[in-house]
N, C-alpha and C. Protein backbone atom coordinates (compact mmCIF):
# COMPACT_ATOMS: atom_id res chain seq x y z
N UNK A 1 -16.36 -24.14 -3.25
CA UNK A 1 -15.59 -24.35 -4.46
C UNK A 1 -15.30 -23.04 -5.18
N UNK A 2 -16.09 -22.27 -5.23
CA UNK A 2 -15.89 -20.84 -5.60
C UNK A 2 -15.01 -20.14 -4.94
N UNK A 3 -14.25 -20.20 -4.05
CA UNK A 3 -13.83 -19.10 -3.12
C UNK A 3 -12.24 -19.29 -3.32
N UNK A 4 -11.75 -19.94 -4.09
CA UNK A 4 -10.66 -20.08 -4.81
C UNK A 4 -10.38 -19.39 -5.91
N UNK A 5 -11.27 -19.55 -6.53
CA UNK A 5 -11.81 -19.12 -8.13
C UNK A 5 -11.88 -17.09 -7.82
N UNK A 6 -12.66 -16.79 -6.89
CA UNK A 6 -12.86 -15.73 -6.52
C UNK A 6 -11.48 -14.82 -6.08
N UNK A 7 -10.89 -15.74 -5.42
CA UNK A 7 -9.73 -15.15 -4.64
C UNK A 7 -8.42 -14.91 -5.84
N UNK A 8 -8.47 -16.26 -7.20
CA UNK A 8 -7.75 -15.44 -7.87
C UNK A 8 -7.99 -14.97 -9.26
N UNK A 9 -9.50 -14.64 -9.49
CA UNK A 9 -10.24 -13.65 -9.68
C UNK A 9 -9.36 -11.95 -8.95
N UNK A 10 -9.75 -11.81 -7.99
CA UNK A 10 -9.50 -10.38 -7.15
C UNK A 10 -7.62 -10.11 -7.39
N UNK A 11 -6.99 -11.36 -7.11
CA UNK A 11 -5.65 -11.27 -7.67
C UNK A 11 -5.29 -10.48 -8.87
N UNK A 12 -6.00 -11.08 -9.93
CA UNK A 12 -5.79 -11.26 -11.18
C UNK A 12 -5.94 -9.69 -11.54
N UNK A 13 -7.01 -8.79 -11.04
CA UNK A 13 -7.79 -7.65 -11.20
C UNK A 13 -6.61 -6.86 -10.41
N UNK A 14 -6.54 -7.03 -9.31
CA UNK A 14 -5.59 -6.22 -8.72
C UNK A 14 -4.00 -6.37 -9.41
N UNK A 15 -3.65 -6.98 -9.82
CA UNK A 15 -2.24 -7.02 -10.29
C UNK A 15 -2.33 -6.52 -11.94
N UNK A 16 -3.70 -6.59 -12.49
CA UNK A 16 -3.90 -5.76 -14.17
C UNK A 16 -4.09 -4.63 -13.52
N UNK A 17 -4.14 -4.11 -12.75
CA UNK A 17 -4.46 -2.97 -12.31
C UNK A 17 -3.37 -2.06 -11.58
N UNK A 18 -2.36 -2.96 -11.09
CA UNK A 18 -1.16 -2.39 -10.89
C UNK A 18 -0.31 -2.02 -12.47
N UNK A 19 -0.21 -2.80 -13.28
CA UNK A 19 0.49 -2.87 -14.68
C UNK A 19 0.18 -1.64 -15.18
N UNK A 20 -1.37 -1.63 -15.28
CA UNK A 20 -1.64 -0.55 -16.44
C UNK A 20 -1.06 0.88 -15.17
N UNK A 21 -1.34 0.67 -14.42
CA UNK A 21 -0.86 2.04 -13.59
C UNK A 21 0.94 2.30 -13.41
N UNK A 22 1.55 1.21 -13.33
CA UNK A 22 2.76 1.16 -13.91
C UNK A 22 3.00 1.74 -15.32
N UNK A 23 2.17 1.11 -15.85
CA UNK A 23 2.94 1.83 -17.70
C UNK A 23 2.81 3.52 -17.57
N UNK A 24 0.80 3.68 -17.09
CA UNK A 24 0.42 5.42 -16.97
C UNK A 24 1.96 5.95 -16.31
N UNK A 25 2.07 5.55 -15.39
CA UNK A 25 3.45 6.11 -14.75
C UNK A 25 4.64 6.70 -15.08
N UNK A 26 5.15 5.16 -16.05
CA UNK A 26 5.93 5.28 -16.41
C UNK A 26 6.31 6.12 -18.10
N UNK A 27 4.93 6.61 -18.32
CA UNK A 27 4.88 7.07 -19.88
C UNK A 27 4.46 8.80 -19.43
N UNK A 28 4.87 9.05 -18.09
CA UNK A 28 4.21 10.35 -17.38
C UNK A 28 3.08 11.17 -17.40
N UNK A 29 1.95 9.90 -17.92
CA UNK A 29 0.34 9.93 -17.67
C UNK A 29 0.31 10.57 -16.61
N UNK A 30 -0.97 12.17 -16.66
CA UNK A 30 -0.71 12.47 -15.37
C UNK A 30 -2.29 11.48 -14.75
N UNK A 31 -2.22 11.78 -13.62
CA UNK A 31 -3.49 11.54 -12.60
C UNK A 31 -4.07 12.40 -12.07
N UNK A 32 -5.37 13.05 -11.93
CA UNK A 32 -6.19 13.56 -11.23
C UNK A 32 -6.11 13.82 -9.48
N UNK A 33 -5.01 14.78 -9.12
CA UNK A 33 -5.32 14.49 -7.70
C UNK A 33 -6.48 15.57 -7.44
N UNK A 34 -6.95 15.42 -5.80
CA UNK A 34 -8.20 16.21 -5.55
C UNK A 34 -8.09 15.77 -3.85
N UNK A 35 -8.93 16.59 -3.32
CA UNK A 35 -9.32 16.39 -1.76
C UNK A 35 -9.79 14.85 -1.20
N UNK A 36 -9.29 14.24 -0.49
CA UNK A 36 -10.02 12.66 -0.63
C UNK A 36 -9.86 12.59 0.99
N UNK A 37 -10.56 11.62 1.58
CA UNK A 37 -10.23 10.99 3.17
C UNK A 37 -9.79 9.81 2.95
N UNK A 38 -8.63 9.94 3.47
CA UNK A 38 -8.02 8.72 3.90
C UNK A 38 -8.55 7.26 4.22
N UNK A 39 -9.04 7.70 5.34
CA UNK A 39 -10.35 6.30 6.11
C UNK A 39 -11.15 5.42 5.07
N UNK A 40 -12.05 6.46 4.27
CA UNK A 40 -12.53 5.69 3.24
C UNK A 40 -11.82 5.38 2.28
N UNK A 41 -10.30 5.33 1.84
CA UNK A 41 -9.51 4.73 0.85
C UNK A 41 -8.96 3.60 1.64
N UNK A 42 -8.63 3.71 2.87
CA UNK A 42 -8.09 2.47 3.52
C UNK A 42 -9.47 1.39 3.57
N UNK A 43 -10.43 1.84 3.80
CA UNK A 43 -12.20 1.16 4.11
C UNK A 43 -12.07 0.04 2.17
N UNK A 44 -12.21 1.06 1.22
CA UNK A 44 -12.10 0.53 0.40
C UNK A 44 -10.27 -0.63 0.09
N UNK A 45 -9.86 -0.07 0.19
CA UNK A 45 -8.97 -1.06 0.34
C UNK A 45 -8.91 -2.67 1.27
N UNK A 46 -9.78 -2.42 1.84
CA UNK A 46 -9.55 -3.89 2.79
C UNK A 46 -10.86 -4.05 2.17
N UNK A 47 -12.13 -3.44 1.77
CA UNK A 47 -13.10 -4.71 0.84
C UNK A 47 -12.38 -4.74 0.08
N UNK A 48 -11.53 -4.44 -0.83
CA UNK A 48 -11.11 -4.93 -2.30
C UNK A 48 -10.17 -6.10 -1.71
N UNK A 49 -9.36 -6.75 -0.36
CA UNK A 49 -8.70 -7.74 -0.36
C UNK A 49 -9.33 -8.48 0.89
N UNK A 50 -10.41 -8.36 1.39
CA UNK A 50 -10.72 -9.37 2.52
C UNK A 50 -11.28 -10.40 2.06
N UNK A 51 -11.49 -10.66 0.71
CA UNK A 51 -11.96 -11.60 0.08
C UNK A 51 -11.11 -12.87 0.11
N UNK A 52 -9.91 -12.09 -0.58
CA UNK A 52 -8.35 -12.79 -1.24
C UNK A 52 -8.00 -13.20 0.42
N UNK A 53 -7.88 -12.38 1.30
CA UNK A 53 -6.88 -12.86 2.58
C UNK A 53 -8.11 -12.80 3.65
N UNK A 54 -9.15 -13.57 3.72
CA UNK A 54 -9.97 -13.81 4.49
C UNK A 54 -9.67 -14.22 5.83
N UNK A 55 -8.09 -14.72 6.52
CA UNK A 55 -7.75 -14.91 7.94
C UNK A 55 -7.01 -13.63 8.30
N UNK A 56 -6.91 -12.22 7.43
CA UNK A 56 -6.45 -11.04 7.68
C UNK A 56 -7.64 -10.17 8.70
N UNK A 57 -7.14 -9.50 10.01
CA UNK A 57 -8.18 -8.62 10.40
C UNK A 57 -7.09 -7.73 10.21
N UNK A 58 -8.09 -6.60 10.39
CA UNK A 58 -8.15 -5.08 10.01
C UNK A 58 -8.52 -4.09 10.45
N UNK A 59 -7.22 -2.84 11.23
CA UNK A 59 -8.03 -2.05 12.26
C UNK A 59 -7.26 -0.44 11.99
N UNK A 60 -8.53 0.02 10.95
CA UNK A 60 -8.14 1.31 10.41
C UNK A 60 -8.67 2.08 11.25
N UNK A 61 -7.47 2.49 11.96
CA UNK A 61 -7.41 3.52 12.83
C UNK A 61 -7.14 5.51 12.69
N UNK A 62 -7.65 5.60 11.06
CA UNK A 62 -7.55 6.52 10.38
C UNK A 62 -8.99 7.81 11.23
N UNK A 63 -8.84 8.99 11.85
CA UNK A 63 -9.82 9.65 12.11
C UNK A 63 -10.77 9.74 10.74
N UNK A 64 -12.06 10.11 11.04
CA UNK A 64 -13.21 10.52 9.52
C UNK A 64 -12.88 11.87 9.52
N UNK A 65 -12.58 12.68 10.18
CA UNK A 65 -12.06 14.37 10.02
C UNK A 65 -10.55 14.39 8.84
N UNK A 66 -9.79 12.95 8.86
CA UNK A 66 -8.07 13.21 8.58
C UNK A 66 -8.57 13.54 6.82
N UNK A 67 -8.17 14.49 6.79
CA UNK A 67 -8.47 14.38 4.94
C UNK A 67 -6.66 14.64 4.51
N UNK A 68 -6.37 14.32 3.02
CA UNK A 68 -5.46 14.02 2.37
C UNK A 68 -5.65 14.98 0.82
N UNK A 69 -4.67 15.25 0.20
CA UNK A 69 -5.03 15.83 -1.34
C UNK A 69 -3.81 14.90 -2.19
N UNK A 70 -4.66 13.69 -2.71
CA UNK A 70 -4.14 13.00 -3.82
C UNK A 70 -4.65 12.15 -4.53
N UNK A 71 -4.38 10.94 -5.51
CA UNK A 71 -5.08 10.57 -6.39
C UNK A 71 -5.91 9.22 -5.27
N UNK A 72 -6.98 9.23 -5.19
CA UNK A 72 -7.50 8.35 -4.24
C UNK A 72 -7.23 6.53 -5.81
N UNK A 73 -7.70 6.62 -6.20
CA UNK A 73 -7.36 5.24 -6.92
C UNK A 73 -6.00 4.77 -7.12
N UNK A 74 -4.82 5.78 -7.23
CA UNK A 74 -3.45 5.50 -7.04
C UNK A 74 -2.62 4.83 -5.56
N UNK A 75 -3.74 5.98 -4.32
CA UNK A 75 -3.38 5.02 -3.29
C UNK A 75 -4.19 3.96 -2.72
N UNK A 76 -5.16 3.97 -3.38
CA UNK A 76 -5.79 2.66 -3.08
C UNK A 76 -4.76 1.21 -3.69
N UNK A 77 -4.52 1.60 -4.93
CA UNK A 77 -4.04 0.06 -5.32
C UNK A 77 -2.10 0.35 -4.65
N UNK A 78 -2.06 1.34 -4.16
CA UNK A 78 -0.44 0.83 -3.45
C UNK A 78 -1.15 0.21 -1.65
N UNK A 79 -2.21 0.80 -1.45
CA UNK A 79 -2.56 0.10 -0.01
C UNK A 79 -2.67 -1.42 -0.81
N UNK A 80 -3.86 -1.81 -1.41
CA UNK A 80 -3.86 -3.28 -2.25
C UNK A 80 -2.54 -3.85 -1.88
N UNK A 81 -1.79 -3.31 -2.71
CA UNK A 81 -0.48 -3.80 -2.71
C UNK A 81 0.16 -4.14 -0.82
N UNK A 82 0.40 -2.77 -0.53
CA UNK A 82 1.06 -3.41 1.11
C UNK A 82 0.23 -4.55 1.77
N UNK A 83 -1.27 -4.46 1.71
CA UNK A 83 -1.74 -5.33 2.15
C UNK A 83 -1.68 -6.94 1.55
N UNK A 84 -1.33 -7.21 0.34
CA UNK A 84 -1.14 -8.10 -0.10
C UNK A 84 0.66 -8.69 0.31
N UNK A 85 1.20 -7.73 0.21
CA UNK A 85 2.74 -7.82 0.63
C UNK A 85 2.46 -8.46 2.42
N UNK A 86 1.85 -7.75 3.15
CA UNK A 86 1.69 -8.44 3.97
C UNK A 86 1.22 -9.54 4.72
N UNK A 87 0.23 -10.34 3.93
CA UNK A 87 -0.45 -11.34 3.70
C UNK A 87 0.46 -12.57 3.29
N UNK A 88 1.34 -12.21 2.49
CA UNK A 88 2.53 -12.84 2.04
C UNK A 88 3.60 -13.36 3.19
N UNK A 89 3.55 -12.52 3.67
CA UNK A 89 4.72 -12.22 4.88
C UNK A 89 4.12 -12.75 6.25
N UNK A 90 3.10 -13.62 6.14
CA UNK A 90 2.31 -14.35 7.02
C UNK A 90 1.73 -13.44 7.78
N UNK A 91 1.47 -12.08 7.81
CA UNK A 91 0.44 -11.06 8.73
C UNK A 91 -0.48 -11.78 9.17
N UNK A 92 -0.95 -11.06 10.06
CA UNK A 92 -2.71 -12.07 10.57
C UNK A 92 -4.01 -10.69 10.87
N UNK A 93 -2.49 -9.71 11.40
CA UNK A 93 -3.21 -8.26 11.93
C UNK A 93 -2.43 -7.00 10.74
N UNK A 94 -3.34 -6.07 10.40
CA UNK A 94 -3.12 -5.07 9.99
C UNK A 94 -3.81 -3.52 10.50
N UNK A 95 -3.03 -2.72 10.94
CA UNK A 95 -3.29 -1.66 11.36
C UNK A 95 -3.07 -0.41 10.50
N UNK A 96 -3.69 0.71 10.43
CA UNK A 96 -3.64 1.93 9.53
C UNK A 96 -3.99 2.55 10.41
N UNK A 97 -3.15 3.62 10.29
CA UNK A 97 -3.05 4.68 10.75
C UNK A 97 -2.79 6.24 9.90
N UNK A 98 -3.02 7.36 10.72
CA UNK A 98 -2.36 8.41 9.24
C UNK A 98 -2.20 10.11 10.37
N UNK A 99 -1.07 10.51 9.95
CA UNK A 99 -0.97 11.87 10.49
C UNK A 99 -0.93 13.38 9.40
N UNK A 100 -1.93 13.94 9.56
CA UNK A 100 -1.94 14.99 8.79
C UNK A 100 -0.81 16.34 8.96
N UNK A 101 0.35 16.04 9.51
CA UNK A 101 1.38 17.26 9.83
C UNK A 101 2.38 17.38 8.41
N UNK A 102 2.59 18.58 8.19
CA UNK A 102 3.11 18.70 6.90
C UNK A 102 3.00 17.39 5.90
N UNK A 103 1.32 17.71 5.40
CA UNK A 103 1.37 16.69 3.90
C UNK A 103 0.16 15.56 5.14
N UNK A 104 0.34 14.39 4.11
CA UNK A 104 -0.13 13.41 4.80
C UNK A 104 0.29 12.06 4.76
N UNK A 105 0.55 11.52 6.20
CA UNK A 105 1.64 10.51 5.67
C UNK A 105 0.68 9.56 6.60
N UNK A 106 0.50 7.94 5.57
CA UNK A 106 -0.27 7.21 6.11
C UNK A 106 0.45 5.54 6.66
N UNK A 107 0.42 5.34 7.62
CA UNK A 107 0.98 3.93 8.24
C UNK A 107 0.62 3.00 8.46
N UNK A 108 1.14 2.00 7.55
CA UNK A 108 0.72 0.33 7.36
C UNK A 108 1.64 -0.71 8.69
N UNK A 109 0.82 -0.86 9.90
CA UNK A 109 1.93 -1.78 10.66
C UNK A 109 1.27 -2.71 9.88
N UNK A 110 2.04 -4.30 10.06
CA UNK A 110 1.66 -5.52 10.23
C UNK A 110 2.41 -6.79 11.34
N UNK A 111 2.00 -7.67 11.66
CA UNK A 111 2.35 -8.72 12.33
C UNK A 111 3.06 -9.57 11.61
N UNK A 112 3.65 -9.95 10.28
CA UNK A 112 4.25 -10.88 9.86
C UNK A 112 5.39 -10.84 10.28
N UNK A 113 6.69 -11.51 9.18
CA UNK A 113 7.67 -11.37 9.81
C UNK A 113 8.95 -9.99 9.44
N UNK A 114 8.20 -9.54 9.06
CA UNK A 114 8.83 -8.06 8.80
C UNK A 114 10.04 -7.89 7.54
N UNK A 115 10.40 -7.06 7.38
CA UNK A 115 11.62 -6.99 6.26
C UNK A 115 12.85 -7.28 5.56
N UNK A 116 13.49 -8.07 5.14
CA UNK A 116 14.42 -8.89 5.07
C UNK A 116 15.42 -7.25 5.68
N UNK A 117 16.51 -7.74 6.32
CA UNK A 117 17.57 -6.57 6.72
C UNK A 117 18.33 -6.53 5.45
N UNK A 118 18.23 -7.07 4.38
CA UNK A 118 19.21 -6.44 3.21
C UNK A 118 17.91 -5.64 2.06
N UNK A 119 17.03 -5.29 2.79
CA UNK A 119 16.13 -4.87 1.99
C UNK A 119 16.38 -3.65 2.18
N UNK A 120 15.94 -3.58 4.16
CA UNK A 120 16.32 -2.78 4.84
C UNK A 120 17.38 -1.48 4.29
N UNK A 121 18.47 -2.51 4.37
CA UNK A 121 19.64 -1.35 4.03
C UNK A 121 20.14 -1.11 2.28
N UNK A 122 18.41 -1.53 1.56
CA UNK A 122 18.79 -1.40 -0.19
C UNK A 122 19.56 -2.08 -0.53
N UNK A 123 20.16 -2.52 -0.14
CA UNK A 123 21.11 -4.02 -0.98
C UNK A 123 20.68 -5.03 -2.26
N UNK A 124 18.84 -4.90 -1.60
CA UNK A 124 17.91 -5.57 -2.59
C UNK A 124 16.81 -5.28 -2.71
N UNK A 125 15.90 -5.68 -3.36
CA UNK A 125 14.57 -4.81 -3.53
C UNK A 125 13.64 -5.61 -2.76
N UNK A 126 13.44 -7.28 -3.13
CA UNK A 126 12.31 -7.80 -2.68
C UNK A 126 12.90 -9.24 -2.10
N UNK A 127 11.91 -9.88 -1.63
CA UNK A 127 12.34 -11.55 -1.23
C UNK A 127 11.97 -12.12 -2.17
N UNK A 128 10.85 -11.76 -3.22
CA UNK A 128 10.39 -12.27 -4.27
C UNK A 128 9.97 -13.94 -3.90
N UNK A 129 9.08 -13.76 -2.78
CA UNK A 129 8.89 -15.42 -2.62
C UNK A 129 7.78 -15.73 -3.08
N UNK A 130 7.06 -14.70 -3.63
CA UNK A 130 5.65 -14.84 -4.20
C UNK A 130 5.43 -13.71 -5.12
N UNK A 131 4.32 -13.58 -6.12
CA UNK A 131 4.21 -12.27 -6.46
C UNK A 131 5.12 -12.23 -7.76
N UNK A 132 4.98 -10.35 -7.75
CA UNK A 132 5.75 -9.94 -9.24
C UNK A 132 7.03 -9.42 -8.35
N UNK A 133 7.25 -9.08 -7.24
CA UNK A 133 8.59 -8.49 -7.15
C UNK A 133 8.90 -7.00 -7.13
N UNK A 134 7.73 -6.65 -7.53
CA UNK A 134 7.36 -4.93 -7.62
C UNK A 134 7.18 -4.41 -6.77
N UNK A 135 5.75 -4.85 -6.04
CA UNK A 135 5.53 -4.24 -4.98
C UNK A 135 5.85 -2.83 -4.54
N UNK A 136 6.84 -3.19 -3.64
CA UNK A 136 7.59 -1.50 -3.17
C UNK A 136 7.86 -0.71 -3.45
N UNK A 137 8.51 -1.32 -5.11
CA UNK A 137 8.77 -0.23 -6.36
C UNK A 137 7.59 0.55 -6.32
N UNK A 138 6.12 -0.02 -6.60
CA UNK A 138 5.10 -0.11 -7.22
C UNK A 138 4.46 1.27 -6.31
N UNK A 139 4.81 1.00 -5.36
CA UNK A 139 3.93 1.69 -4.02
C UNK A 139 4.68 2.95 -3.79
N UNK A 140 6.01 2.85 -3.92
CA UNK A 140 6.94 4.02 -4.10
C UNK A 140 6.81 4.84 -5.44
N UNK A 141 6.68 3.93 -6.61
CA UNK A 141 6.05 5.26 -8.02
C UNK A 141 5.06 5.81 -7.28
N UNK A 142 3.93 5.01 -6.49
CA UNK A 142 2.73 6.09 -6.41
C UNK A 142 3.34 7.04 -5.40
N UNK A 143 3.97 7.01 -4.60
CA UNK A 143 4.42 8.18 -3.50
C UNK A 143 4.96 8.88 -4.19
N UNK A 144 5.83 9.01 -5.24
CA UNK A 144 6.82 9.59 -5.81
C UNK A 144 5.71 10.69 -6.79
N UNK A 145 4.71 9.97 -7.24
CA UNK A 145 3.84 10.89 -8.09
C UNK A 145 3.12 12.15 -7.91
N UNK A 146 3.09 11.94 -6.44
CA UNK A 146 2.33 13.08 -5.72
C UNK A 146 3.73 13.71 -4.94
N UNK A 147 3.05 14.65 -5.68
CA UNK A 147 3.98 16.31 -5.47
C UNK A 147 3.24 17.62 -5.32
N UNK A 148 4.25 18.41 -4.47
CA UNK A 148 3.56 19.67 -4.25
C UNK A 148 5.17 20.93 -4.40
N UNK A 149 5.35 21.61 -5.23
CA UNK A 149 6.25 22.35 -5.46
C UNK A 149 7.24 21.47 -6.06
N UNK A 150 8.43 21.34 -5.36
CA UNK A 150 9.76 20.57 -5.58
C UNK A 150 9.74 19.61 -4.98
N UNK A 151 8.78 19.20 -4.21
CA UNK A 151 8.63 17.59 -2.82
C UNK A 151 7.69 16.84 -3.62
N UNK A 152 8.40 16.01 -3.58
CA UNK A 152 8.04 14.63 -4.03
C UNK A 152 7.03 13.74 -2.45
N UNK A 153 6.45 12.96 -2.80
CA UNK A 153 6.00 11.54 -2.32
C UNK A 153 7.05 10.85 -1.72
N UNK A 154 6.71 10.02 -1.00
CA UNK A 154 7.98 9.05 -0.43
C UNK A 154 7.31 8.36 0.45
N UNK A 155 8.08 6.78 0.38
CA UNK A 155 7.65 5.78 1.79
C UNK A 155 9.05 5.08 2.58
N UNK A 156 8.94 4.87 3.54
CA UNK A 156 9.67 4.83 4.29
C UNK A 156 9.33 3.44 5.01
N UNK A 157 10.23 2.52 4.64
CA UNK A 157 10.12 0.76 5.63
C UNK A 157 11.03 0.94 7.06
N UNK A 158 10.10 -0.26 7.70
CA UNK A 158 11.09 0.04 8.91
C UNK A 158 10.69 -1.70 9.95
N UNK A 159 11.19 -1.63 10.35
CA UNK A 159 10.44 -3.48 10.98
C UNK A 159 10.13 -2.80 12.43
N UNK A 160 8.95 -3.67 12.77
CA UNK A 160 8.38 -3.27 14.40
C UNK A 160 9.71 -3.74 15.36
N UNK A 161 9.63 -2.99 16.61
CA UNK A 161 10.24 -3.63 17.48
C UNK A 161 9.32 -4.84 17.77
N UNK A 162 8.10 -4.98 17.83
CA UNK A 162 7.04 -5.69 18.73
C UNK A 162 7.16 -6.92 17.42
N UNK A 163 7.95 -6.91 16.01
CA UNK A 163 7.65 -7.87 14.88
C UNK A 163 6.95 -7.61 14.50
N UNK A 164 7.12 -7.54 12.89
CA UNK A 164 6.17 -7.42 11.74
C UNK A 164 6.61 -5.95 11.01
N UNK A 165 6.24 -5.79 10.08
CA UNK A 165 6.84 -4.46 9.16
C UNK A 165 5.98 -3.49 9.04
N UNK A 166 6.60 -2.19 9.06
CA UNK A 166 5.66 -0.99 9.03
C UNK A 166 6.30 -0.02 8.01
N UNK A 167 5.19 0.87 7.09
CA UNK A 167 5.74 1.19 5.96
C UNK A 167 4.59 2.16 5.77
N UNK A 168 5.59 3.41 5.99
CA UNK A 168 4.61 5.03 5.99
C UNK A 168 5.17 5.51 4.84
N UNK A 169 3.90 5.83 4.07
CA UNK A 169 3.33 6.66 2.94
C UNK A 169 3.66 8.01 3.13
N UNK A 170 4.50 9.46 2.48
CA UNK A 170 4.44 10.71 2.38
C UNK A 170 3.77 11.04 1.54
N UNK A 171 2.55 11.55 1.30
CA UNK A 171 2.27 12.66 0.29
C UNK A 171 2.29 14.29 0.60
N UNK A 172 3.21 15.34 0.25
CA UNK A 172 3.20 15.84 0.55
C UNK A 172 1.77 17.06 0.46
C-alpha cells in the first residue's frame, strides 16, 4: 500500500526540484561547478528513480576513471528528468554511457518508443502526454549553463535505429 504513496512522494520531490532549479536559472543564479565523475551521478540518479519506475533496468556503462567538470546536482536532476521522460515513453531498458573528447558529453539510450518526428525536426517541443511538458527544455537549461569560454552546453535528440530515443548531453 505504500509503494504508491512513495512513488509519488519521489515524483513530487523531483519535479519541486526541477522548479526551483528552473527559477535559479532563469533569474541567472549561478551554480557551483567543480570536478565530479560521471558514473556516480548517473549511480545516484537511478537510486533517486528506481523506486518511482521499479520495471526500469539500468546499465551505466560510464568508466570510474571518466571524470567531467560541472554542477553534479544540476545534472543529476536533468538525468532524473531523461529517465523519467523515458519511463513515460514505455522504456523497460536504459543505458548510459559518456565520452570524455573535447568536454564531456554523456548518452541516455532507451527502448521506448522514441521521439515524436515533429519534435525531431522542432516543430514542437513535447508530446505532453504526461508530466509538465518541460522536460527537454529543462535538461537543455542545464546543458546550456555549463560553459567554458564562449561554448555553451548542449543536448542533442536523435531516435535509435534499433527503437527507442537517445539524447547526448555536451558539457563543454
Amino acid at each position: 500500500h505504500l509503494l504508491p504513496i512513495l512513488q509519488r512522494t519521489t515524483r513530487l520531490k523531483n519535479d519541486t526540484m526541477q522548479m526551483v532549479s528552473l527559477f535559479r536559472i532563469e533569474q541567472k543564479k549561478t551554480f557551483p561547478m567543480d570536478d565530479a565523475w560521471p558514473r556516480d551521478t548517473v549511480t545516484d540518479a537511478i537510486e533517486a528513480t528506481s523506486l518511482q519506475f521499479p520495471n526500469l533496468t539500468f546499465d551505466n556503462q560510464i568508466s570510474e576513471e571518466c571524470q567531467g567538470f560541472y554542477n553534479e546536482n544540476l545534472l543529476l536532476l536533468a538525468l532524473v528528468t531523461l529517465i523519467t521522460n523515458s519511463a513515460q515513453a514505455g522504456a523497460t531498458d536504459i543505458v548510459f554511457s559518456a565520452d570524455e573528447r573535447d568536454g564531456l558529453t554523456l548518452r541516455i539510450e532507451d527502448n521506448g518508443h522514441g521521439f515524436d518526428p515533429a519534435i525531431l525536426k522542432g516543430e514542437k517541443d513535447t508530446t505532453r502526454s504526461e508530466g509538465s511538458g518541460l522536460g527537454l527544455y529543462f535538461v537543455q537549461l542545464i546543458a546550456e549553463h555549463h560553459q567554458r569560454g564562449d561554448t555553451r552546453g548542449s543536448i542533442r535528440i536523435t531516435n535509435r535505429a534499433q527503437g527507442g530515443a537517445c539524447v547526448d548531453i555536451h558539457l563543454p
